[in-house]
Structure formats: C-alpha cells, structure tokens
PDB file of N, CA and C in Angstrom:
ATOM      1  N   UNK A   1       0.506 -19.878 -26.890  1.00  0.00           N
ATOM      2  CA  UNK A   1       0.926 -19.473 -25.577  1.00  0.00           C
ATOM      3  C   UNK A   1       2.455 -19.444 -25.548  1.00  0.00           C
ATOM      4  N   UNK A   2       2.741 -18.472 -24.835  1.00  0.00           N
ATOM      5  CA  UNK A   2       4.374 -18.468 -24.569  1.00  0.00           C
ATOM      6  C   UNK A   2       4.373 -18.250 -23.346  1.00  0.00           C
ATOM      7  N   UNK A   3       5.840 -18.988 -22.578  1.00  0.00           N
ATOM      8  CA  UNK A   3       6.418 -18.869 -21.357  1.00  0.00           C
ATOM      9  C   UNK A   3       7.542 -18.524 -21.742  1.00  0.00           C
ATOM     10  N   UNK A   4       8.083 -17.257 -20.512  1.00  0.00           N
ATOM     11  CA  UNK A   4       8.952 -16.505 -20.535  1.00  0.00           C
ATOM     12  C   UNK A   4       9.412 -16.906 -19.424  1.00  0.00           C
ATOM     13  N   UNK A   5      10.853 -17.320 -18.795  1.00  0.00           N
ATOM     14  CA  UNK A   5      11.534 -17.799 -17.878  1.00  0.00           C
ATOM     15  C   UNK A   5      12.491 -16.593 -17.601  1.00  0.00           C
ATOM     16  N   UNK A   6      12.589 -16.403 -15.895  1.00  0.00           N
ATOM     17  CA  UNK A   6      13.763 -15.305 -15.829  1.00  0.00           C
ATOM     18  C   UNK A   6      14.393 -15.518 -14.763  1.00  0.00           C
ATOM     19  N   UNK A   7      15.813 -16.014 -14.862  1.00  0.00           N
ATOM     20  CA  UNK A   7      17.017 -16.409 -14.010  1.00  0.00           C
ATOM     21  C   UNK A   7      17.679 -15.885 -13.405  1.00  0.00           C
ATOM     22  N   UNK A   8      18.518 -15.443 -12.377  1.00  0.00           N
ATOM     23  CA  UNK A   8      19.911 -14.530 -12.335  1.00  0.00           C
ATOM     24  C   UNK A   8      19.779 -14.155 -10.806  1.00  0.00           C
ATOM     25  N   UNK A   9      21.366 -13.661 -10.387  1.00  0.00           N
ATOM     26  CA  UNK A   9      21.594 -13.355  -9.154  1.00  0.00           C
ATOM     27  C   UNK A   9      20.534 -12.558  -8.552  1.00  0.00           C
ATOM     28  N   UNK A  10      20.559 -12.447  -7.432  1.00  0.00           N
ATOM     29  CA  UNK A  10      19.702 -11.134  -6.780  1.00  0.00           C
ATOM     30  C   UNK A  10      20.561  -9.869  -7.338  1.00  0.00           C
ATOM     31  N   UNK A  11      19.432  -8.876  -7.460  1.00  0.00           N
ATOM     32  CA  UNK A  11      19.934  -7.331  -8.096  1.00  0.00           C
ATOM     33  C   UNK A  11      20.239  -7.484  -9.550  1.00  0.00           C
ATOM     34  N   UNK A  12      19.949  -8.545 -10.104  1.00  0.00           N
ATOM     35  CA  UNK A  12      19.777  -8.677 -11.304  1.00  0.00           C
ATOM     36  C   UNK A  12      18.733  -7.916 -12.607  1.00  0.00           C
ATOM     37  N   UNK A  13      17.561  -7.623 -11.376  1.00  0.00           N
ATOM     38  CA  UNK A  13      16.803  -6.793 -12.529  1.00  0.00           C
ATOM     39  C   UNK A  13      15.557  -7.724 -13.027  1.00  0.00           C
ATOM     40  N   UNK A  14      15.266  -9.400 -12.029  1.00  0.00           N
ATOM     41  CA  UNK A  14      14.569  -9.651 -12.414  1.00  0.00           C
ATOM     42  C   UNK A  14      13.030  -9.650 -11.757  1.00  0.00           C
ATOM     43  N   UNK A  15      13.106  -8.711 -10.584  1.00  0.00           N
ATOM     44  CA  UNK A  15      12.135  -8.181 -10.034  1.00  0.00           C
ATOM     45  C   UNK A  15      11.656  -6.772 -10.937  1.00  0.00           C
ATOM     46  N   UNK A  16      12.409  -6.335 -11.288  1.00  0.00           N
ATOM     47  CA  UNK A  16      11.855  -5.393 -12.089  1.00  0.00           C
ATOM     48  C   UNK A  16      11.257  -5.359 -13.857  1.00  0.00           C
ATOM     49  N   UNK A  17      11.770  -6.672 -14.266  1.00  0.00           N
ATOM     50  CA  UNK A  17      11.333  -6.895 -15.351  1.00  0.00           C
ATOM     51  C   UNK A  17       9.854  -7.823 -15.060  1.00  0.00           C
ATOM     52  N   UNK A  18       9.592  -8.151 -13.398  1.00  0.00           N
ATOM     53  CA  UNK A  18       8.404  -8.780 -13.257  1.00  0.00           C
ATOM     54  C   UNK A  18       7.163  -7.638 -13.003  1.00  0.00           C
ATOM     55  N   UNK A  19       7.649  -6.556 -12.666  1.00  0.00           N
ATOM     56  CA  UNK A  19       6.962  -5.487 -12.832  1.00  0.00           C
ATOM     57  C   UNK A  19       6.479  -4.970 -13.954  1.00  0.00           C
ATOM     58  N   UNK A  20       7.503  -5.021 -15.034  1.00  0.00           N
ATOM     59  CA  UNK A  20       6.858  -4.281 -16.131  1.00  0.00           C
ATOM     60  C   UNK A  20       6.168  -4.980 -16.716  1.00  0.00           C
ATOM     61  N   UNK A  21       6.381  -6.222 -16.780  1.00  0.00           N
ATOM     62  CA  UNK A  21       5.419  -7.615 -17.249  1.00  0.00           C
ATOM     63  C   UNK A  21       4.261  -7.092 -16.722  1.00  0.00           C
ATOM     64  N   UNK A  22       3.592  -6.905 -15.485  1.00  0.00           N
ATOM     65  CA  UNK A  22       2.419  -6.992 -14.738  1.00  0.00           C
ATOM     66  C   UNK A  22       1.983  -5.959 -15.530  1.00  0.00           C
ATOM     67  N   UNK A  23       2.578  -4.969 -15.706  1.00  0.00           N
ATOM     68  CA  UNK A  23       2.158  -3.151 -16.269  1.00  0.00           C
ATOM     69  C   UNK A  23       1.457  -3.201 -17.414  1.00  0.00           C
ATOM     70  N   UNK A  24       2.093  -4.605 -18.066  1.00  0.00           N
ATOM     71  CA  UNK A  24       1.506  -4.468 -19.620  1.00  0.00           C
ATOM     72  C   UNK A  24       0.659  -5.824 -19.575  1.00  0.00           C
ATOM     73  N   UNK A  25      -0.114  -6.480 -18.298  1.00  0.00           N
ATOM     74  CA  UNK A  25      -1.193  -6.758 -18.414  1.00  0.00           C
ATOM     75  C   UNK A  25      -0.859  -8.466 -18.537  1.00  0.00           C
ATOM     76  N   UNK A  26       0.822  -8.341 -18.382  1.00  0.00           N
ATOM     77  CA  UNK A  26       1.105 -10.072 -18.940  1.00  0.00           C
ATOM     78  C   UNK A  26       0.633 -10.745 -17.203  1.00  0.00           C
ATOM     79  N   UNK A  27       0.108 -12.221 -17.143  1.00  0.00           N
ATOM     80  CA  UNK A  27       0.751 -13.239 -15.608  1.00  0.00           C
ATOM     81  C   UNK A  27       2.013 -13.124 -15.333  1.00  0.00           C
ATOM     82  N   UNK A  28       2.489 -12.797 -14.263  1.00  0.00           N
ATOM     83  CA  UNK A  28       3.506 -13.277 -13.387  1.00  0.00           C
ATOM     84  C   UNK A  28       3.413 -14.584 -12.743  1.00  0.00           C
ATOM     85  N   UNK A  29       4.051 -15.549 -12.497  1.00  0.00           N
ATOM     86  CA  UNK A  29       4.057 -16.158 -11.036  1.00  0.00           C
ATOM     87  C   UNK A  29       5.961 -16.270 -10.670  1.00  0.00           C
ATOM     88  N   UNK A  30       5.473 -16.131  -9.331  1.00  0.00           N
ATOM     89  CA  UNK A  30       6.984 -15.720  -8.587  1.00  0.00           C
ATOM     90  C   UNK A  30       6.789 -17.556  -7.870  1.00  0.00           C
ATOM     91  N   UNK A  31       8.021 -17.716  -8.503  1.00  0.00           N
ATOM     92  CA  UNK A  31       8.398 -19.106  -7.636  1.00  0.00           C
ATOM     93  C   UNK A  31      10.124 -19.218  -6.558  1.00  0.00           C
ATOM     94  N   UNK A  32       9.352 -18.473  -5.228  1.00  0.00           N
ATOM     95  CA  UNK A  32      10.584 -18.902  -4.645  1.00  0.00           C
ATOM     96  C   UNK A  32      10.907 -17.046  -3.500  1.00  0.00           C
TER      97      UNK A  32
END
C-alpha cells in the first residue's frame, strides 16, 4: 500500500491533482 500526501497554498493545483487521482480509479480522502 502507498499513501500519497498533498500540501500547498490554495490554487496550488491540489484539487486538481485530486481529480485525476479519482479518474484513474485511485481513493481520495479530502481532509479539511
């Protein structure tokens, strides 16, 4: 198993890298 952690300001790009995650079938969970 791997966890992938993703940090950074707003407009950072890490809403959109939680998207493409979902696309290719990986879990998300949004904390916050």
């Amino acid at each position: 198993m791997k966890i992938i952690g993703l940090i950074g300001l707003p407009g950072s790009g890490k809403g959109e890298a939680s998207r493409i995650a979902m696309q290719q079938g990986l879990t998300v969970l949004v904390m916050g």
